[in-house]
N, C-alpha and C. Protein backbone atom coordinates (compact mmCIF):
# COMPACT_ATOMS: atom_id res chain seq x y z
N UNK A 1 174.10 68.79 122.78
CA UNK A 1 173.83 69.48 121.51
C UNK A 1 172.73 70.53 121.67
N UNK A 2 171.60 70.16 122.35
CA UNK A 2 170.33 71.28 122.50
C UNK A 2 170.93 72.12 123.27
N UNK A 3 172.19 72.20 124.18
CA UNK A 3 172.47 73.34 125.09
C UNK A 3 173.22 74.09 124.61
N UNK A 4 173.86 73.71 123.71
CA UNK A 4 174.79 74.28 122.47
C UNK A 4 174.22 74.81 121.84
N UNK A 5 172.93 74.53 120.85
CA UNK A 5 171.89 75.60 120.48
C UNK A 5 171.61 76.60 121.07
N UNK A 6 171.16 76.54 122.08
CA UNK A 6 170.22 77.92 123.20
C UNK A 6 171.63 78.43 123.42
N UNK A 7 172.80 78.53 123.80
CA UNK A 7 173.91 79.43 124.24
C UNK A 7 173.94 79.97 122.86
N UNK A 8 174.14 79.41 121.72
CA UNK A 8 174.10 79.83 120.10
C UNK A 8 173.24 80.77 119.85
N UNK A 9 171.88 80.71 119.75
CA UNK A 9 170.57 81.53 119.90
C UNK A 9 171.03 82.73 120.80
N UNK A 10 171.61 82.43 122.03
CA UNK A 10 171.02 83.39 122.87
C UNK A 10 172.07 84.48 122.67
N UNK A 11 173.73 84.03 122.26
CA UNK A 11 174.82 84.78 121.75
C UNK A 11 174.36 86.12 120.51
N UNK A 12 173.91 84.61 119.40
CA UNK A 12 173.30 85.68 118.65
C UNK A 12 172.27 86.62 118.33
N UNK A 13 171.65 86.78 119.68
CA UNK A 13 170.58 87.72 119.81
C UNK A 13 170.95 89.00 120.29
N UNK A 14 170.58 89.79 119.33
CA UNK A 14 170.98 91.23 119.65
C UNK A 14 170.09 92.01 121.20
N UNK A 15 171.10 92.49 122.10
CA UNK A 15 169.58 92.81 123.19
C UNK A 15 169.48 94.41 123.07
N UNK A 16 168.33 94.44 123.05
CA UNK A 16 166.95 95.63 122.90
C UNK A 16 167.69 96.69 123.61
N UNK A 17 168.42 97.59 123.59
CA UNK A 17 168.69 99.15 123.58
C UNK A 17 167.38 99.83 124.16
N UNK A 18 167.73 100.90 124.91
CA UNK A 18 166.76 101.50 124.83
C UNK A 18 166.31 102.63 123.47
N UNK A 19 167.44 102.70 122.77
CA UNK A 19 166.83 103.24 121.54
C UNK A 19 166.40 103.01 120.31
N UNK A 20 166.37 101.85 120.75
CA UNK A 20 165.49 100.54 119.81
C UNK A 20 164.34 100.55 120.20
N UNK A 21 164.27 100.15 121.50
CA UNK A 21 162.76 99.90 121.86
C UNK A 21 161.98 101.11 121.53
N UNK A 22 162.61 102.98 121.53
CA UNK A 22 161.70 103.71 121.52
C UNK A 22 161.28 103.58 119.69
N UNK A 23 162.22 103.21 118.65
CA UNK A 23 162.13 102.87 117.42
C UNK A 23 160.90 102.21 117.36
N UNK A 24 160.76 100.55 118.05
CA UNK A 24 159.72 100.05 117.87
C UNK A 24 158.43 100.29 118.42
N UNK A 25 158.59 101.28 119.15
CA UNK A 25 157.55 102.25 120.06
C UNK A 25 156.58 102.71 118.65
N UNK A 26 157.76 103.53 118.50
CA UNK A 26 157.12 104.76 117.14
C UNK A 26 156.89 104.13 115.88
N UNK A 27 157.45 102.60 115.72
CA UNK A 27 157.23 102.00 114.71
C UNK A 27 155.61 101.55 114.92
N UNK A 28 155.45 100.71 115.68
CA UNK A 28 153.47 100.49 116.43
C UNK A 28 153.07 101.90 115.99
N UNK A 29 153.70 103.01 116.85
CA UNK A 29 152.74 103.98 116.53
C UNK A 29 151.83 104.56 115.22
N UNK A 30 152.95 104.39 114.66
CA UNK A 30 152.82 104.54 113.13
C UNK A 30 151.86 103.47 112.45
N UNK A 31 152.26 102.59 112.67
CA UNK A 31 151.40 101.15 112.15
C UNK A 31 150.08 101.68 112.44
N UNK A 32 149.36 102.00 113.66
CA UNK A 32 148.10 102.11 114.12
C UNK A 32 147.42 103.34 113.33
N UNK A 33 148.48 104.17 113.31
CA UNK A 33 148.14 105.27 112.39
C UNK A 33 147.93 104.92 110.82
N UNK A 34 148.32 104.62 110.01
CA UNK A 34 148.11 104.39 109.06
C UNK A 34 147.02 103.24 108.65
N UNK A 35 146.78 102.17 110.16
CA UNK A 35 145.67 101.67 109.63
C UNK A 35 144.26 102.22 109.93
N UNK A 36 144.45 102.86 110.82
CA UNK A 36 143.54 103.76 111.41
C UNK A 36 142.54 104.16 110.07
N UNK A 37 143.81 105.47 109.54
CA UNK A 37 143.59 106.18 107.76
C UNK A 37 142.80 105.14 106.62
N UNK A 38 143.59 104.00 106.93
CA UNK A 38 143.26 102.58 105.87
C UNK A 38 141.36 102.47 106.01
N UNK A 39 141.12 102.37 107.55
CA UNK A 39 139.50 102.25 107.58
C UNK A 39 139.00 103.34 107.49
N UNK A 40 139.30 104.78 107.79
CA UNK A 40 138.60 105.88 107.34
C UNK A 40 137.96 105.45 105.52
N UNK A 41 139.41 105.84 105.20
CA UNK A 41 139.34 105.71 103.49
C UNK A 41 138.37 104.37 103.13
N UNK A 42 137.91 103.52 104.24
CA UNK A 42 137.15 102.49 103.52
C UNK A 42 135.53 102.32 103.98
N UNK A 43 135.88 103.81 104.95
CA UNK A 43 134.36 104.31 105.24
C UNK A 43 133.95 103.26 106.53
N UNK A 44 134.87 103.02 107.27
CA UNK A 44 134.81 102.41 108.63
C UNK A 44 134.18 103.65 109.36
N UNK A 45 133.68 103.14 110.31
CA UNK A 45 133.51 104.14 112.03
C UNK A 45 134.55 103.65 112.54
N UNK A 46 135.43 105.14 112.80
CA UNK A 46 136.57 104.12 113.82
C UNK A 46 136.88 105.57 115.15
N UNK A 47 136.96 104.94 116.25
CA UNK A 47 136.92 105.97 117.33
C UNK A 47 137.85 106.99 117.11
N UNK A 48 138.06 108.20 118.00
CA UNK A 48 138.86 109.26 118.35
C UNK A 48 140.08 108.57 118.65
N UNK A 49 141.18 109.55 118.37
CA UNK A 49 142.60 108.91 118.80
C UNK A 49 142.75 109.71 120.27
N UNK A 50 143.13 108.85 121.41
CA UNK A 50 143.64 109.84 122.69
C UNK A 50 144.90 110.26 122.45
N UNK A 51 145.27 111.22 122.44
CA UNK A 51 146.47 111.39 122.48
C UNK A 51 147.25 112.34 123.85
N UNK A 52 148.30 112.34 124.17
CA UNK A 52 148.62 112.72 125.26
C UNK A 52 149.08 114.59 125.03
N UNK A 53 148.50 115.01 126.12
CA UNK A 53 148.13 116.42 125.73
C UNK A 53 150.03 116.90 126.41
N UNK A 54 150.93 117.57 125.16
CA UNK A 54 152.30 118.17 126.07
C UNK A 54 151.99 119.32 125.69
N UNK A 55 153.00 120.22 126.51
CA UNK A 55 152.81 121.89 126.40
C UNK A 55 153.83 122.23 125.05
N UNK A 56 153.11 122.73 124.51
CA UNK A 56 153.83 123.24 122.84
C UNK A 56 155.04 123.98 123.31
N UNK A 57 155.09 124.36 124.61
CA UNK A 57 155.79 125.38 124.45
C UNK A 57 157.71 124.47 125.18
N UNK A 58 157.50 123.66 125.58
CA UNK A 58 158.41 122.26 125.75
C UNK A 58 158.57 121.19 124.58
N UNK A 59 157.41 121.62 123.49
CA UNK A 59 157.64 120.44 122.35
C UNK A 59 158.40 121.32 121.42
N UNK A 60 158.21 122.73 121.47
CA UNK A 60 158.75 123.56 120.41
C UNK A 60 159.58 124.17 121.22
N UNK A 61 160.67 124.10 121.77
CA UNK A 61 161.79 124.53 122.16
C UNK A 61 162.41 125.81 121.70
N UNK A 62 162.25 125.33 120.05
CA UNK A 62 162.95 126.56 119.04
C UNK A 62 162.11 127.66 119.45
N UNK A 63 161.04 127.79 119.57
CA UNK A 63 160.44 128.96 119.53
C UNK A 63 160.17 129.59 121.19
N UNK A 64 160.16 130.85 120.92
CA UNK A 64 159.90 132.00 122.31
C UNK A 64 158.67 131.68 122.62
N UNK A 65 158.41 131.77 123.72
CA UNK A 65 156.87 131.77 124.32
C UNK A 65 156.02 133.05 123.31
N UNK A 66 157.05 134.35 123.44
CA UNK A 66 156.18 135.39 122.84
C UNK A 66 156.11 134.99 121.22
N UNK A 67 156.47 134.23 120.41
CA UNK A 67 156.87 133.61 119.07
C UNK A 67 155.63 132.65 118.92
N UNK A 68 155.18 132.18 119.98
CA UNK A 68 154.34 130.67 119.84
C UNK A 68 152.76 131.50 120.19
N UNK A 69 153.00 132.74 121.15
CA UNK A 69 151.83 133.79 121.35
C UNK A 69 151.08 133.99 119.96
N UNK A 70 152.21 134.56 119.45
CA UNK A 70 151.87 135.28 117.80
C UNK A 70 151.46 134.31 116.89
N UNK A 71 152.47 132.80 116.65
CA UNK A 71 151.49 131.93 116.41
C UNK A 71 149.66 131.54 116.38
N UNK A 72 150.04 131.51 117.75
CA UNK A 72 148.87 131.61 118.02
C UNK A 72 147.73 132.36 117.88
N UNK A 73 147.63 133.72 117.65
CA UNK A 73 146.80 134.56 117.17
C UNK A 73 146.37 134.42 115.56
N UNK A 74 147.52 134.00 115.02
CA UNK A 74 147.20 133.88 113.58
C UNK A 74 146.58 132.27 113.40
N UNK A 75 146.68 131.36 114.40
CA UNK A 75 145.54 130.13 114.21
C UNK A 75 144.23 130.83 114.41
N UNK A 76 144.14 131.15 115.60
CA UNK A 76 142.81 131.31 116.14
C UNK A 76 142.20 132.41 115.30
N UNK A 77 142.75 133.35 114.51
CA UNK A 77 142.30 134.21 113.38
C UNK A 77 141.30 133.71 112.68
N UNK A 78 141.70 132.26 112.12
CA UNK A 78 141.53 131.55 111.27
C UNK A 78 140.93 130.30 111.84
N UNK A 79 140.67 129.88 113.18
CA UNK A 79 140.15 128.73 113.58
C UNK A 79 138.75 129.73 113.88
N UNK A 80 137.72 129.88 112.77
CA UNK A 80 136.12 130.72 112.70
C UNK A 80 134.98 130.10 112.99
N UNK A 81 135.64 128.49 113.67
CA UNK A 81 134.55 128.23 114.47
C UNK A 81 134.91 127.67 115.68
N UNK A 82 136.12 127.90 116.01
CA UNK A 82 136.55 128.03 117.67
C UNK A 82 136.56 126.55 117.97
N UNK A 83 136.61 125.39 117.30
CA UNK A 83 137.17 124.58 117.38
C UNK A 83 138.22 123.79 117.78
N UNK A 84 139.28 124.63 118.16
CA UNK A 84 140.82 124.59 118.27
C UNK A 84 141.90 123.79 116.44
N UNK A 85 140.62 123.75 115.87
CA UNK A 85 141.34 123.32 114.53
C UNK A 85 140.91 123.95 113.34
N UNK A 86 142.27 123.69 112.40
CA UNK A 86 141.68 124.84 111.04
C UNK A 86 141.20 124.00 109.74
N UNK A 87 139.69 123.37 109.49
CA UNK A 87 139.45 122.49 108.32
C UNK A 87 139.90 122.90 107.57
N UNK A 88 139.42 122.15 106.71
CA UNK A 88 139.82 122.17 104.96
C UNK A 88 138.66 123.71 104.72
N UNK A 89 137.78 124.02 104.88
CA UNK A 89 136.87 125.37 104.66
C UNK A 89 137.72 126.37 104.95
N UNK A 90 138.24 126.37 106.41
CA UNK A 90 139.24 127.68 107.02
C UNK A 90 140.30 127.51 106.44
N UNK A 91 141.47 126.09 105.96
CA UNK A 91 142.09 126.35 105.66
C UNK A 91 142.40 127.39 103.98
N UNK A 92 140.85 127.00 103.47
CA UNK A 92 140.52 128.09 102.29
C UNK A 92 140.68 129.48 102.40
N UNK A 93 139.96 130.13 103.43
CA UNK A 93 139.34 130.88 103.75
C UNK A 93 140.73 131.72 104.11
N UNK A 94 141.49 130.95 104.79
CA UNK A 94 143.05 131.31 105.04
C UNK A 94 144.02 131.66 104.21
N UNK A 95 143.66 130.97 103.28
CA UNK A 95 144.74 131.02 101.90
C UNK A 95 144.08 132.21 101.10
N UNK A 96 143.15 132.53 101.00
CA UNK A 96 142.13 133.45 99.93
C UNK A 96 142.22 134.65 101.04
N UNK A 97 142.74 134.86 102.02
CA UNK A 97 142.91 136.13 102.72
C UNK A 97 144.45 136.49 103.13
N UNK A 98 145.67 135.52 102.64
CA UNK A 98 146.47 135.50 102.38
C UNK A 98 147.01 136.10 100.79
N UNK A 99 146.24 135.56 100.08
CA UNK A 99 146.26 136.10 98.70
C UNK A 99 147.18 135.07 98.13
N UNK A 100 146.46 133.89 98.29
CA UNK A 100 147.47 132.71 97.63
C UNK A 100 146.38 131.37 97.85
N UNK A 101 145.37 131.84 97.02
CA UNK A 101 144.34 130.75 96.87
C UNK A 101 144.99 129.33 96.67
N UNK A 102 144.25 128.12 96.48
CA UNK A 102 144.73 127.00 96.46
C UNK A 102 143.27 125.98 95.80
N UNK A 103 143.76 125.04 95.08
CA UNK A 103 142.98 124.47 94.79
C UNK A 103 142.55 123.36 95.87
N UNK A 104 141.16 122.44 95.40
CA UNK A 104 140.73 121.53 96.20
C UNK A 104 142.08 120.94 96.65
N UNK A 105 142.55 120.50 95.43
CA UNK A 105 143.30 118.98 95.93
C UNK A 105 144.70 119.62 96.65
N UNK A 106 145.15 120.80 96.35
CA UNK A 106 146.31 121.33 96.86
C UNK A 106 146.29 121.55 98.52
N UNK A 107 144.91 121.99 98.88
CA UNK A 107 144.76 122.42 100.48
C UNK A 107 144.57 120.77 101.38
N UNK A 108 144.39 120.06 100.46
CA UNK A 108 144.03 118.31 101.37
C UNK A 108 145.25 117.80 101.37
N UNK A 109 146.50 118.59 100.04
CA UNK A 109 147.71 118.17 100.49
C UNK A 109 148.54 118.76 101.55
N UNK A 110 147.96 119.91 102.19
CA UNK A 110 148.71 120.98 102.84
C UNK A 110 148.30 120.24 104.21
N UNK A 111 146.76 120.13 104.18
CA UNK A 111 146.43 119.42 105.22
C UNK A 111 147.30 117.99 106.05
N UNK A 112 147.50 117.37 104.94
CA UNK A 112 148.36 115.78 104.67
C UNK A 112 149.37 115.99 105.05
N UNK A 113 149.96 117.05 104.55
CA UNK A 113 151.55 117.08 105.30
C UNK A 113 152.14 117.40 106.80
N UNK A 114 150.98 118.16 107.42
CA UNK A 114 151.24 118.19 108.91
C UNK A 114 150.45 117.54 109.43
N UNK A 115 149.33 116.64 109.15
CA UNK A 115 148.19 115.81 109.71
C UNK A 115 148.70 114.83 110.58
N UNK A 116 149.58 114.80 111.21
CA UNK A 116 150.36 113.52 112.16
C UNK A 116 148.87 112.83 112.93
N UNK A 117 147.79 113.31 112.79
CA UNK A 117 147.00 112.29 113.86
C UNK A 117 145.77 111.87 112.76
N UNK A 118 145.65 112.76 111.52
CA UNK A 118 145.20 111.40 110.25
C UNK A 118 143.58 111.94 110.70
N UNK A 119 143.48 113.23 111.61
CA UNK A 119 141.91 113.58 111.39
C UNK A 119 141.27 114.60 110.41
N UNK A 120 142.34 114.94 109.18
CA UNK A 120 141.74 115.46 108.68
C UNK A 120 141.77 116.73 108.85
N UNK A 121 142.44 117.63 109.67
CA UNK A 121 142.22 119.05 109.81
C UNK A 121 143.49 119.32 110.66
N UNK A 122 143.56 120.25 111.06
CA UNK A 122 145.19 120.85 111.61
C UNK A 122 144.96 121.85 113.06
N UNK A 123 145.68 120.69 113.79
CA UNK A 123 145.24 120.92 115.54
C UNK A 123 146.51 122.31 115.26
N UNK A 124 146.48 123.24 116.34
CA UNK A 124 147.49 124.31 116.58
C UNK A 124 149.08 123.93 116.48
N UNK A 125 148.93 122.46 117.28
CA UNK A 125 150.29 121.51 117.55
C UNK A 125 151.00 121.43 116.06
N UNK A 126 149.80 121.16 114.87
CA UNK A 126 150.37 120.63 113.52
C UNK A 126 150.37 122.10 113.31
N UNK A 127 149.74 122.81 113.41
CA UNK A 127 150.19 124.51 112.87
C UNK A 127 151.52 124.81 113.30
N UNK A 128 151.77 124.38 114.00
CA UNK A 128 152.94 125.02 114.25
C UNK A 128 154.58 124.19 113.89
N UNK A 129 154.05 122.81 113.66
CA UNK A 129 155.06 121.86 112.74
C UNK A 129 155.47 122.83 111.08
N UNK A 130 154.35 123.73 110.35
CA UNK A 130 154.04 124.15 109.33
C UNK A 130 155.65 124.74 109.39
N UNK A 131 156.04 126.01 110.54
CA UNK A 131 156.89 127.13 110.89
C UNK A 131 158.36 125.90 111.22
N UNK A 132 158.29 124.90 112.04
CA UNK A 132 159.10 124.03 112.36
C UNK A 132 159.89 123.34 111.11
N UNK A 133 159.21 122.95 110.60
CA UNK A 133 159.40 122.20 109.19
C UNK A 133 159.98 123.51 108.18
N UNK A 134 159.50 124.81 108.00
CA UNK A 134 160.01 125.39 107.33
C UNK A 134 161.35 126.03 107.40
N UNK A 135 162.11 126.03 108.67
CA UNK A 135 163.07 126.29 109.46
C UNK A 135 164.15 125.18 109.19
N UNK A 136 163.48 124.16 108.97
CA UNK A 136 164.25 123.21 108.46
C UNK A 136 164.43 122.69 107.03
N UNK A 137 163.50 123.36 106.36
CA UNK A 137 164.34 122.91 104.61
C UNK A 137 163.15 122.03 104.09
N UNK A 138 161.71 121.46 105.65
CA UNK A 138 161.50 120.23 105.19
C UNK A 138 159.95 120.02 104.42
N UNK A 139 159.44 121.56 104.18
CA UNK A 139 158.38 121.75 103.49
C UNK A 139 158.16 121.54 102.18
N UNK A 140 157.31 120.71 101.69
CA UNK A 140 156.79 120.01 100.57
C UNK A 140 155.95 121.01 99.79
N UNK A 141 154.83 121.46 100.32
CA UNK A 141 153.47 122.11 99.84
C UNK A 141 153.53 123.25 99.67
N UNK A 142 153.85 123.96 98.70
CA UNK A 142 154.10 125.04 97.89
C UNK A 142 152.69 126.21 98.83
N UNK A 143 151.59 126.00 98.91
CA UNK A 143 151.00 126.64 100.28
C UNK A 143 151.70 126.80 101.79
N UNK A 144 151.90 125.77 102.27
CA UNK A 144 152.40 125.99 103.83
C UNK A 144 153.60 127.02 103.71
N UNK A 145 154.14 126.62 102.48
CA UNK A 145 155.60 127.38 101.90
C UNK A 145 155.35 128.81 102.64
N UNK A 146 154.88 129.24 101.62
CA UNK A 146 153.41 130.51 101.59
C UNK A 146 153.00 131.34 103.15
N UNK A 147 152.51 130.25 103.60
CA UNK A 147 151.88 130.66 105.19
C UNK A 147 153.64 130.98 106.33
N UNK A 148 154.59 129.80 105.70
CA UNK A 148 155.77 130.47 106.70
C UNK A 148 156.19 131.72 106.47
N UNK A 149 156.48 131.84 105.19
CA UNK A 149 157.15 133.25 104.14
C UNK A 149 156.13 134.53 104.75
N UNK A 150 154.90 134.16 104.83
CA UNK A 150 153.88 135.73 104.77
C UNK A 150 153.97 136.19 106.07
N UNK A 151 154.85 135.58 107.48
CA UNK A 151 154.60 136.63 108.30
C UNK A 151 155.67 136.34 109.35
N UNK A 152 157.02 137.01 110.06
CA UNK A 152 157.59 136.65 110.69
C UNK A 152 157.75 137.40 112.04
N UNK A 153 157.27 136.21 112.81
CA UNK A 153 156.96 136.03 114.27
C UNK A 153 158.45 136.07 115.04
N UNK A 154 159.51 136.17 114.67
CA UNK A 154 161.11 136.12 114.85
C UNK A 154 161.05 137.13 116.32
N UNK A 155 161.66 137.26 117.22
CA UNK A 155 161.32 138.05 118.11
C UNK A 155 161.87 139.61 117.29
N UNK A 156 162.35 139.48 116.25
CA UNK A 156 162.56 141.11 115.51
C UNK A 156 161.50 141.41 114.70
N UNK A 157 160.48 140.17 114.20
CA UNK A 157 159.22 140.70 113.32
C UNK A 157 158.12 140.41 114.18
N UNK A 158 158.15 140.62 115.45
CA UNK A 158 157.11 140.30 116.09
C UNK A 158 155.99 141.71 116.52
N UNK A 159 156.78 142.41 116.01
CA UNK A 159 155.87 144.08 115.67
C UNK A 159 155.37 144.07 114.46
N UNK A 160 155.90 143.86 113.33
CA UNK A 160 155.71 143.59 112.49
C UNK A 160 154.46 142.48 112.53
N UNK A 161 154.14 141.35 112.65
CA UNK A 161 153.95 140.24 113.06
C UNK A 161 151.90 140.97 114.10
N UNK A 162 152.34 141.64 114.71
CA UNK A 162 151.42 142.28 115.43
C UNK A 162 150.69 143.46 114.21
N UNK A 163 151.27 144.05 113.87
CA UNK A 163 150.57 144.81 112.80
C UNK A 163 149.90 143.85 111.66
N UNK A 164 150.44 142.79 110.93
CA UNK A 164 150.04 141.65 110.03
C UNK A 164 148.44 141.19 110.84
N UNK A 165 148.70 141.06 112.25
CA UNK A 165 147.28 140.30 112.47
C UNK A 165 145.88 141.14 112.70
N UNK A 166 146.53 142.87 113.10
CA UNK A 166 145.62 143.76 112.84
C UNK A 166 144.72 144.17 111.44
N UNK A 167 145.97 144.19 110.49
CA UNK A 167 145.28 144.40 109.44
C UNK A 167 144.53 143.02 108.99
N UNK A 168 144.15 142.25 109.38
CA UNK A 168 143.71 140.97 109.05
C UNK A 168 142.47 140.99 109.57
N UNK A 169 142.63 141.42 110.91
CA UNK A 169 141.29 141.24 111.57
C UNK A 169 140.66 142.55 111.39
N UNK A 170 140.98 143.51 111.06
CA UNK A 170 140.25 144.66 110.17
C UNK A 170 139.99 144.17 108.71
N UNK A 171 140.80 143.67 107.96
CA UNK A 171 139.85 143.37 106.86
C UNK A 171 138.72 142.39 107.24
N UNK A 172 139.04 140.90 108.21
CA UNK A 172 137.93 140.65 108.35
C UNK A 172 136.64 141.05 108.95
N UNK A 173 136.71 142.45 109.25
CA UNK A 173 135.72 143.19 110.45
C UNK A 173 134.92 143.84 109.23
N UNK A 174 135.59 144.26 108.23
CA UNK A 174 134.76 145.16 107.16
C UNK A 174 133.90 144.32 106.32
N UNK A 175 134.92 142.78 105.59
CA UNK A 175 134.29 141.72 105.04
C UNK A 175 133.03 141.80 105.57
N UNK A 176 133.31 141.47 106.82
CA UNK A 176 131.74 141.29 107.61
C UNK A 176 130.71 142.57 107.20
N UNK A 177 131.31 143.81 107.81
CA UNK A 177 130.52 144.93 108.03
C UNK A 177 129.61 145.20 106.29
N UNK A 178 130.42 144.75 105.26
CA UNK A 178 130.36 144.83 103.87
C UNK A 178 129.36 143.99 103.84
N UNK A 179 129.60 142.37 103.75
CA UNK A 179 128.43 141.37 104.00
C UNK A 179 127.16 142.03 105.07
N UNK A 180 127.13 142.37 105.94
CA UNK A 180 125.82 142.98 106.80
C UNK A 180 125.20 143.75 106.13
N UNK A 181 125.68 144.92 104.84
CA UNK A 181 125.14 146.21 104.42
C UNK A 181 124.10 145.68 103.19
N UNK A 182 124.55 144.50 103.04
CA UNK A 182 124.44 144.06 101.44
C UNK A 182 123.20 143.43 102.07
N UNK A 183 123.05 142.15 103.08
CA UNK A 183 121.79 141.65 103.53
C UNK A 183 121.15 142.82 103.75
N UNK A 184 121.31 143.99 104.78
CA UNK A 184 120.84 145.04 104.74
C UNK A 184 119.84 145.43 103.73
N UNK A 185 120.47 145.65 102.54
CA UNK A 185 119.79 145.81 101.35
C UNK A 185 118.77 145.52 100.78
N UNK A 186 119.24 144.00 100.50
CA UNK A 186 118.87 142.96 100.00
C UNK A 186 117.25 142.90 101.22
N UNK A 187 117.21 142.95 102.40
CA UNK A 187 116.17 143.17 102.99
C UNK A 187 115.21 143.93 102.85
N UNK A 188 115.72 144.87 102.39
CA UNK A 188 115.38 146.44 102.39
C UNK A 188 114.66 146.54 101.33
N UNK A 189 114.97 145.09 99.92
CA UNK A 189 114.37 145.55 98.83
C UNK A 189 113.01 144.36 98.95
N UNK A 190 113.33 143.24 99.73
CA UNK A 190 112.42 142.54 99.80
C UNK A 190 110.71 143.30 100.78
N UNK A 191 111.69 144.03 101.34
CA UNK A 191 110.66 144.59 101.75
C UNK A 191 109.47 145.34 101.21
N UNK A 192 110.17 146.17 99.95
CA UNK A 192 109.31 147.18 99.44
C UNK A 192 108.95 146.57 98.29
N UNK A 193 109.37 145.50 97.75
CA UNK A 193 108.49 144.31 96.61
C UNK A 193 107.62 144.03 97.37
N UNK A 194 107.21 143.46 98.70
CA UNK A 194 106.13 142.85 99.39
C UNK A 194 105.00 143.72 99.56
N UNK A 195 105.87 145.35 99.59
CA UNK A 195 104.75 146.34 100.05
C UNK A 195 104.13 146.79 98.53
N UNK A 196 104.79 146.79 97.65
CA UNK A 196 104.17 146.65 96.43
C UNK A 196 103.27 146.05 96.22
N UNK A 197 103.58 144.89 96.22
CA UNK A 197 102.63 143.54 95.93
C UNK A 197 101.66 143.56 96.37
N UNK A 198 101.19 144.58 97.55
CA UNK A 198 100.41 144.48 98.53
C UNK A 198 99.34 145.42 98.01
N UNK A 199 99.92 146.88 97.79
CA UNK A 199 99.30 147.61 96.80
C UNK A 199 98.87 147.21 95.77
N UNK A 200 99.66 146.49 94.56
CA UNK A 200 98.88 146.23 93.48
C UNK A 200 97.95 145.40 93.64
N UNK A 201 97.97 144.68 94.50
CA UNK A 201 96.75 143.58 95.12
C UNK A 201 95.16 144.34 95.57
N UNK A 202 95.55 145.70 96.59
CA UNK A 202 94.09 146.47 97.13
C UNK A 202 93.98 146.96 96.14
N UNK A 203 94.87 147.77 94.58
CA UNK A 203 94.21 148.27 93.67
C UNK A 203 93.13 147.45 92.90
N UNK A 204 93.75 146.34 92.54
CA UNK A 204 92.75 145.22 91.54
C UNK A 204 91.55 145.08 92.42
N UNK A 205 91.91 144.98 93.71
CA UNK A 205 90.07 144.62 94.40
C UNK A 205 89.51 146.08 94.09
N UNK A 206 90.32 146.75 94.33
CA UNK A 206 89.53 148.48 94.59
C UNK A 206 88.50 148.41 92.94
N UNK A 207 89.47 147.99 92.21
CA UNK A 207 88.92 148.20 90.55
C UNK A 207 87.95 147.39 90.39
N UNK A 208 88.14 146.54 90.76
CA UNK A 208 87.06 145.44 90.60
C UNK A 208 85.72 145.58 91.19
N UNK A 209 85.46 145.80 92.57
CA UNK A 209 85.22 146.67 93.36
C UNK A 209 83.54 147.56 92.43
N UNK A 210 84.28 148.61 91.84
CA UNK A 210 83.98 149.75 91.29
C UNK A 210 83.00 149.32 90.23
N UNK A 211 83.85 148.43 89.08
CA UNK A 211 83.09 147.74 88.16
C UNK A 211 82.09 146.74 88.69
């Protein structure tokens, strides 16, 4: 009877596929990820994720090397503190020089939707899920929407695409040059209040002085 069991058991056990096992691979993966998020949100310290570094340009197939180039210029536009990632600040800063501002809670959802590693900000890899996902139908966030639509990197808008990142980095060259003129100023006036101050100060002794 017990050997009749175990042949029973062992009949009805389904055996592990290899495309099962990669299922329950990505199923763990996921698990770790989301509890990971679970102790952030509960104000844990919880370490860096390692993750295994592949070449974008083998993970993104769909796209041309010269396609993932142009990509690329328009992260690093926008990655303004050379980080290799675009926060929640840049991702502002991005949208408001796009001309399609976003509120708080809208840019933490934009963030959320390509965040596959749950740190909060958007590695180049998830930038470029943004263009992937939109190619496919599978964009949620009425922003990312936005960021695919405003510039096409297609190997036919990739002139196009090249002119978009010029005028970008010329407006941000003037922003700047504009911001410099204004401290400029603003220096310029602190200065001659101090030299004032300085004068009306030797007059009162001078007067005083006298009397």
């Amino acid at each position: 009877e017990l050997k009749y069991m175990m042949e029973t058991q062992h009949r009805t056990q389904s055996p592990q596929t290899p495309a099962t096992s990669r299922i329950n691979t990505n199923m763990d993966e996921l698990q770790k990820k989301l509890s990971r998020r679970n102790l952030i949100n509960e104000g844990e310290a919880v370490p860096e994720i390692k993750t295994v570094v592949t070449s974008v340009y083998t993970e993104f197939p769909e796209f041309s090397r010269k396609e993932i180039k142009e990509y690329e210029k328009m992260f690093k536009l926008y990655d303004t503190t050379n980080d290799h990632f675009i926060d929640l600040a840049e991702l502002k800063y991005m949208m408001e020089k796009l001309d399609a501002a976003q509120t708080h809670v809208a840019l933490k959802e934009m963030i959320k939707e390509v965040d596959e590693d749950f740190d909060g900000k958007i590695s180049f890899r998830e930038f470029l899920l943004i263009f992937r996902k939109a190619a496919r139908g599978e964009l949620k966030c009425e922003g990312l929407s936005h960021i695919a639509k405003t510039i096409d990197v297609s190997e036919a808008g990739v002139k196009g695409a090249k002119g978009f990142f010029e005028q970008q980095i010329q407006a941000a060259a003037n922003s700047d040059k504009f911001a410099a003129e204004i401290r400029a100023e603003q220096e310029d006036r602190k200065k001659k209040e101090a030299e004032a101050a300085i004068r009306k100060e030797e007059f009162k002794k001078k007067m005083a002085h006298l009397q």
